[in-house]
Protein backbone atom coordinates (compact mmCIF):
# COMPACT_ATOMS: atom_id res chain seq x y z
CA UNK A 1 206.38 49.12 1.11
CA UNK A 2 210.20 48.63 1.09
CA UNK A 3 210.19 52.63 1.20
CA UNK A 4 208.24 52.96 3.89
CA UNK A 5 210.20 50.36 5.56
CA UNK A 6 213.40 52.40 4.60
CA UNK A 7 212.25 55.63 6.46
CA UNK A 8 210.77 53.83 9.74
CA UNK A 9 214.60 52.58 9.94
CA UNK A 10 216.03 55.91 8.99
CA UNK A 11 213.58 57.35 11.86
CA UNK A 12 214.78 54.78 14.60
CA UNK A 13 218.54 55.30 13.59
CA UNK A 14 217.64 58.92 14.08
CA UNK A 15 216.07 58.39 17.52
CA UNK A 16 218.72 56.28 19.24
CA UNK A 17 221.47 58.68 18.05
CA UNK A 18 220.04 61.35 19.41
CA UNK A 19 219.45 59.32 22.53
CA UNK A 20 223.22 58.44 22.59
CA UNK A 21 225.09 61.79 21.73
CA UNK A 22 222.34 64.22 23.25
CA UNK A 23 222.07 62.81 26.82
CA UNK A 24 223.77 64.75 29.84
CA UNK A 25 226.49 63.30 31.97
CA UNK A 26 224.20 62.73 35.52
CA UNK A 27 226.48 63.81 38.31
CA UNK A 28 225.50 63.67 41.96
CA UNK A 29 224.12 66.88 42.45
CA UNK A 30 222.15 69.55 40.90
CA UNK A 31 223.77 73.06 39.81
CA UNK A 32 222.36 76.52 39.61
CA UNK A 33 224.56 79.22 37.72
CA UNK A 34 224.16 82.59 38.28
CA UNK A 35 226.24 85.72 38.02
CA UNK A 36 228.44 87.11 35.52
CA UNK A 37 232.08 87.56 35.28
CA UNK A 38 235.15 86.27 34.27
CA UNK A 39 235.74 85.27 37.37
CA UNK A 40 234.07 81.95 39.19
CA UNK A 41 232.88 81.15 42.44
CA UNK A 42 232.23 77.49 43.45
CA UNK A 43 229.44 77.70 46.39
CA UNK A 44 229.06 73.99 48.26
CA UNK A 45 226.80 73.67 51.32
CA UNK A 46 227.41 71.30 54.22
CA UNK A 47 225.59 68.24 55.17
CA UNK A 48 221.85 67.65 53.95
CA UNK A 49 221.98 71.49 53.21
CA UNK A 50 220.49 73.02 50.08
CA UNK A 51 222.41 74.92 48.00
CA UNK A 52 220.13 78.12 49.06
CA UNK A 53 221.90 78.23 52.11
CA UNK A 54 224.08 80.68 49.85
CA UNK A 55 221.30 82.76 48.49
CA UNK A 56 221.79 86.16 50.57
CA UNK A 57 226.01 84.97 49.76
CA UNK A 58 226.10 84.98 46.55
CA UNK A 59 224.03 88.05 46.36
CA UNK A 60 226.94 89.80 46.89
CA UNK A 61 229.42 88.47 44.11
CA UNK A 62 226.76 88.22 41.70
CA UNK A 63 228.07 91.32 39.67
CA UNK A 64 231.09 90.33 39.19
CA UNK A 65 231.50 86.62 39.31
CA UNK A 66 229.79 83.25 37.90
CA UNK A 67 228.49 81.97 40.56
CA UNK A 68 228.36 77.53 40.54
CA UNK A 69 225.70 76.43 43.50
CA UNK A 70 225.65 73.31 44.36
CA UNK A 71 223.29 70.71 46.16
CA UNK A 72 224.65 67.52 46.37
CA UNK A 73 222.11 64.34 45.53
CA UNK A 74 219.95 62.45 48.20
CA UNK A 75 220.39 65.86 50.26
CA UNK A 76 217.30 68.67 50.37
CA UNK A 77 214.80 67.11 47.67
CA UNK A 78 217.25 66.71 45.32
CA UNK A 79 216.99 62.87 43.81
CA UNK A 80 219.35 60.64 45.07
CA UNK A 81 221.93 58.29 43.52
CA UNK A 82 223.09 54.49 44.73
CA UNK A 83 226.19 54.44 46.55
CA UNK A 84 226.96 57.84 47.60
CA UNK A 85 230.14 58.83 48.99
CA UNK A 86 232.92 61.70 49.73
CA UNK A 87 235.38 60.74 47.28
CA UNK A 88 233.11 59.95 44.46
CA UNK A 89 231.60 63.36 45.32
CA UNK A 90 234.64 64.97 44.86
CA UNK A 91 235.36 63.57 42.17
CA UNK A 92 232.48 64.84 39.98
CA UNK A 93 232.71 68.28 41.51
CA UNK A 94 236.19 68.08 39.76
CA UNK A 95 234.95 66.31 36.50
CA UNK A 96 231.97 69.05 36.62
CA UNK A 97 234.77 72.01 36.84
CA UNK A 98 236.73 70.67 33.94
CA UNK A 99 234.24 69.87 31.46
CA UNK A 100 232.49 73.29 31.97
CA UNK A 101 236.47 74.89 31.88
CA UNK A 102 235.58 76.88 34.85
CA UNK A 103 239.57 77.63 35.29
CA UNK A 104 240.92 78.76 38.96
CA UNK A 105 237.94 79.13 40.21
CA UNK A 106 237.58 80.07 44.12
CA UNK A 107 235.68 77.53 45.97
CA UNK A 108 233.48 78.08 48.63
CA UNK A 109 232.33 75.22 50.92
CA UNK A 110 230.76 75.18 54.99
CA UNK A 111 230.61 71.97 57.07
CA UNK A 112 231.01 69.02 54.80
CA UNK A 113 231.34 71.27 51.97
CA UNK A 114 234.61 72.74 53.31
CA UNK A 115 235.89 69.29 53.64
CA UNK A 116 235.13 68.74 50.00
CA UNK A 117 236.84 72.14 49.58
CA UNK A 118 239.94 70.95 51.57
CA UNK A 119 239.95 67.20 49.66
CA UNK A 120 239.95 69.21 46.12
CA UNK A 121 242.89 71.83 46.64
CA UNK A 122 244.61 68.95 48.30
CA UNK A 123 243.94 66.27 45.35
CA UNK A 124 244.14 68.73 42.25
CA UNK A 125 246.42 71.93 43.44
CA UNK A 126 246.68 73.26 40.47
CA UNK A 127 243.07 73.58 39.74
CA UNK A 128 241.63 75.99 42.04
CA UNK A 129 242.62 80.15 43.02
CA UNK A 130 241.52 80.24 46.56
CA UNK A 131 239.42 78.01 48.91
CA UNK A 132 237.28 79.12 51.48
CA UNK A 133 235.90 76.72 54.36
CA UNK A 134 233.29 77.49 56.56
CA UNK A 135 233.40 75.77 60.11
CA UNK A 136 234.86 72.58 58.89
CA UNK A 137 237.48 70.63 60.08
CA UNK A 138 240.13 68.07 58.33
CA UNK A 139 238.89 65.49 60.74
CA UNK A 140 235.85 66.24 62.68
CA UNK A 141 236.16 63.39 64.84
CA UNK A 142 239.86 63.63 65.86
CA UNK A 143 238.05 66.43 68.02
CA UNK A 144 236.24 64.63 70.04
CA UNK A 145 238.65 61.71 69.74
CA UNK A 146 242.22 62.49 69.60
CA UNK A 147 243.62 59.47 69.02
CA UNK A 148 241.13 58.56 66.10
CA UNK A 149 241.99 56.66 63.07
CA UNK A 150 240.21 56.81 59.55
CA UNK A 151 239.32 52.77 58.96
CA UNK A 152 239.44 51.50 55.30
CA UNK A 153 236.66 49.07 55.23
CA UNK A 154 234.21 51.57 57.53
CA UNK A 155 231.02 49.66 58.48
CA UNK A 156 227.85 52.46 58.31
CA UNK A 157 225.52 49.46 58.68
CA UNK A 158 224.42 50.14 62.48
CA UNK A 159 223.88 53.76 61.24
CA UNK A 160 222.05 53.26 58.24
CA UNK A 161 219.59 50.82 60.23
CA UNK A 162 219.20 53.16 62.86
CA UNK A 163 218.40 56.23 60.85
CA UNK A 164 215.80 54.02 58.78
CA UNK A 165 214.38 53.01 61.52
CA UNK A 166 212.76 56.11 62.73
CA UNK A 167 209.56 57.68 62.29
CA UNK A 168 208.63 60.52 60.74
CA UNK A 169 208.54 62.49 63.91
CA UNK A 170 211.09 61.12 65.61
CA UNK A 171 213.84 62.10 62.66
CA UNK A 172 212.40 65.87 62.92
CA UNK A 173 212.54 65.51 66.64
CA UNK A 174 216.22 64.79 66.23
CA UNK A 175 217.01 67.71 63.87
CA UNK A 176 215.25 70.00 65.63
CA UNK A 177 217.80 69.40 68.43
CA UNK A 178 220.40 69.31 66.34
CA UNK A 179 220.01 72.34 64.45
CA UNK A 180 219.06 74.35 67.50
CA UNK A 181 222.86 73.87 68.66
CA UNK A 182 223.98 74.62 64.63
CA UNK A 183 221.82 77.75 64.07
CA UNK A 184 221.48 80.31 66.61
CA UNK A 185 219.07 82.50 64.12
CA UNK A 186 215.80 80.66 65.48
CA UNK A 187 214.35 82.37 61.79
CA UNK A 188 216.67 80.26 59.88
CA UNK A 189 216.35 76.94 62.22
CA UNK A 190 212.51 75.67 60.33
CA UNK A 191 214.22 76.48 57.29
CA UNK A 192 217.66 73.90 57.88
CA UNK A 193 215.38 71.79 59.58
CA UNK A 194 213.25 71.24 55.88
CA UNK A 195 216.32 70.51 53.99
CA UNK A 196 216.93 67.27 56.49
CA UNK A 197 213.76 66.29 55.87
CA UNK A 198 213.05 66.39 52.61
CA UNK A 199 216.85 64.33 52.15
CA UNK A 200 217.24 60.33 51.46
CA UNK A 201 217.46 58.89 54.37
CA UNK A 202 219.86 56.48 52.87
CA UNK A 203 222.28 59.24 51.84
CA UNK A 204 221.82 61.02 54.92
CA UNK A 205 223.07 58.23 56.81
CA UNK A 206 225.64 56.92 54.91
CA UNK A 207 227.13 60.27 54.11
CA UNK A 208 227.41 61.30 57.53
CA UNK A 209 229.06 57.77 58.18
CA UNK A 210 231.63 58.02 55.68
CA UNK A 211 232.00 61.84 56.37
CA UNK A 212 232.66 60.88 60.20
CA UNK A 213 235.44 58.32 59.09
CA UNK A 214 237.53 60.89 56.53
CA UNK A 215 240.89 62.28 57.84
CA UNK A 216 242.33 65.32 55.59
CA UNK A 217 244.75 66.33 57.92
CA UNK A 218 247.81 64.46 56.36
CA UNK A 219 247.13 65.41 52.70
CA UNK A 220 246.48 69.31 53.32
CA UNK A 221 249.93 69.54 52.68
CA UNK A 222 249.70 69.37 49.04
CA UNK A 223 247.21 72.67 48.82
CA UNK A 224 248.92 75.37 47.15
CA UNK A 225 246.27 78.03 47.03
CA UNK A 226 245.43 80.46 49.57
CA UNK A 227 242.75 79.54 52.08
CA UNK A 228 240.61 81.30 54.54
CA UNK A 229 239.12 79.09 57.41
CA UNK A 230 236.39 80.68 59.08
CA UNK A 231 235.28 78.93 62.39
CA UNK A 232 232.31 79.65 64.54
CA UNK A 233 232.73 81.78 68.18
CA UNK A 234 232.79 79.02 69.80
CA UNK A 235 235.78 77.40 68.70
CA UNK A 236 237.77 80.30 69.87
CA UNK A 237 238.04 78.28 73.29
CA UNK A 238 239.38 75.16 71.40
CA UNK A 239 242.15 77.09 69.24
CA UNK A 240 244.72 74.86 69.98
CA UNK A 241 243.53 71.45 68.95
CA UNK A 242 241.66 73.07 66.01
CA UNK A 243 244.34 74.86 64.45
CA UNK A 244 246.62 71.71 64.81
CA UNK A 245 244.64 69.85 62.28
CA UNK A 246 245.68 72.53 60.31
CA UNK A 247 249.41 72.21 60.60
CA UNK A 248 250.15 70.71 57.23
CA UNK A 249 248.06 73.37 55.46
CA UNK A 250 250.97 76.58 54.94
CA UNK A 251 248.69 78.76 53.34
CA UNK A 252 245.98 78.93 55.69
CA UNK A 253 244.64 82.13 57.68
CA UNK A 254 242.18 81.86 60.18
CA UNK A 255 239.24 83.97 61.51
CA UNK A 256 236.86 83.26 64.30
CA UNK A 257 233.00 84.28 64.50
CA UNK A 258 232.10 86.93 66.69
CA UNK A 259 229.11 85.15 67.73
CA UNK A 260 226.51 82.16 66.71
CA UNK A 261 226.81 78.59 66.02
CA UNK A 262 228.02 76.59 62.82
CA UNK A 263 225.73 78.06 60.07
CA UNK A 264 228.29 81.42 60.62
CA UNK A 265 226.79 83.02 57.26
CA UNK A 266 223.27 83.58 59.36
CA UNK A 267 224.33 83.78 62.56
CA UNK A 268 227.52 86.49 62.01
CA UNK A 269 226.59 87.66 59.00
CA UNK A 270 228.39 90.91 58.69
CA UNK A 271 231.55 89.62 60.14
CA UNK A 272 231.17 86.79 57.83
CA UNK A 273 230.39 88.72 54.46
CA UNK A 274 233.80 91.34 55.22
CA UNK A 275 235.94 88.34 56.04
CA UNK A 276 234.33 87.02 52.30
CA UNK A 277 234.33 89.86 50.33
CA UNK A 278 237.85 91.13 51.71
CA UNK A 279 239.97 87.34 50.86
CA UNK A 280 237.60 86.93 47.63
CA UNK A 281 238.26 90.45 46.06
CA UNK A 282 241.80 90.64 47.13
């Protein structure tokens, strides 16, 4: 009896170690490598994007580069965590890079994911080769407000009520308007349109609340690494006040879309892929 006692213990012991040592760090987003090379390519999409947003991207460094794609948690069926938010986010896409020792890697981010892009070179310069950031700004909403001010203790409450509130049909009513002034490929529209709604509603709304209240411009200054900022056509008109909230950033170079909306790698896909291919292979 005492035996079989002996090995039911030795069996549990067994179990909970393996529990203990064998179970994955959970970061806030899934990742799908891809590629080979010695060389590594960070891919993030923008708000409540999927990370296949990069699929006919990546396509094209495949052969010669690891490819990292990213889709953050809460965002395009992808299970979401409590308490999301851009600086933890960044965080773990750092932590992520350094415990897989994916060394100067070139990160590529659009919309939100070029701010992450912009918050990484600026908090860890010596980390990343090159950064590329696809029709983001350091402050989005020092463009429509020029005076704004990032607040510390930023209240998403309103928001998060309001985007729980709707229906069904009334949140795909809104992103159907909203992605017909993001994606002027009317193929590719159903397709961003799916990744809203399959994303947390919580996340959405809190994300976009704390993404609204973060202000880059003042620590772009510390990036180091060369950095290609590709902005939609339109933003050709607005040159100006966009390239201002670039002023602390030394090494960037910008390019402007020769047509479309924000999602540039459908809508000006040639232009886009040269501009790529050209700063990434350089």
């Amino acid at each position: 009896m005492k035996k079989y006692i002996l090995i039911i213990v030795a069996i549990v012991f067994s179990v909970m170690c393996s529990n203990a040592f064998g179970q994955k760090k959970s970061y806030p987003f899934e990742v799908v490598k891809s590629g080979k090379g010695e060389r590594s390519i960070v891919f993030i999409p923008g708000f409540a994007s999927s990370g296949d947003v990069w699929n006919e991207t990546k396509a094209n460094f495949e052969k010669e580069f690891t490819c990292y794609t990213f889709t953050m948690a809460g965002f395009a069926g992808v299970q979401p965590q409590p308490n999301p938010s851009f600086i933890n986010w960044e965080k773990e896409i750092v932590n992520y890079i350094q415990e897989n020792k994916i060394e100067k890697s070139i990160i590529v981010g659009h919309s939100m994911g070029g701010g992450l892009a912009l918050a990484i070179a600026s908090d860890y310069p010596d980390l990343i080769a090159k950064i590329v950031v696809v029709d983001a700004l350091p402050c989005l909403s020092a463009l429509r407000d020029p005076s704004f001010k990032s607040q510390e203790n930023n209240d998403c409450t309103s928001m998060n009520n309001q985007i729980s509130a709707m229906s069904e049909d009334e949140f795909y009513q809104m992103q159907k308007r909203n992605m017909a002034m993001l994606v002027a490929d009317a193929s590719k529209q159903d397709k961003a349109i799916s990744w809203s709604m399959k994303s947390d509603r919580k996340t959405f709304s809190e994300m976009y609340c704390d993404f609204s209240n973060t202000d880059l411009r003042d620590k772009i200054v510390a990036i180091k690494c060369p950095s290609l900022i590709l902005l939609e056509y339109g933003f050709a008109n607005y040159k100006t006040p966009i390239e201002a909230q670039f002023v602390n950033l030394k090494t960037a170079s910008f390019q402007y879309a020769t047509k479309g909306l924000h999602f540039i790698m459908y809508d000006d896909k040639e232009w886009y892929l040269a501009q790529l291919t050209n700063f990434i292979k350089s």
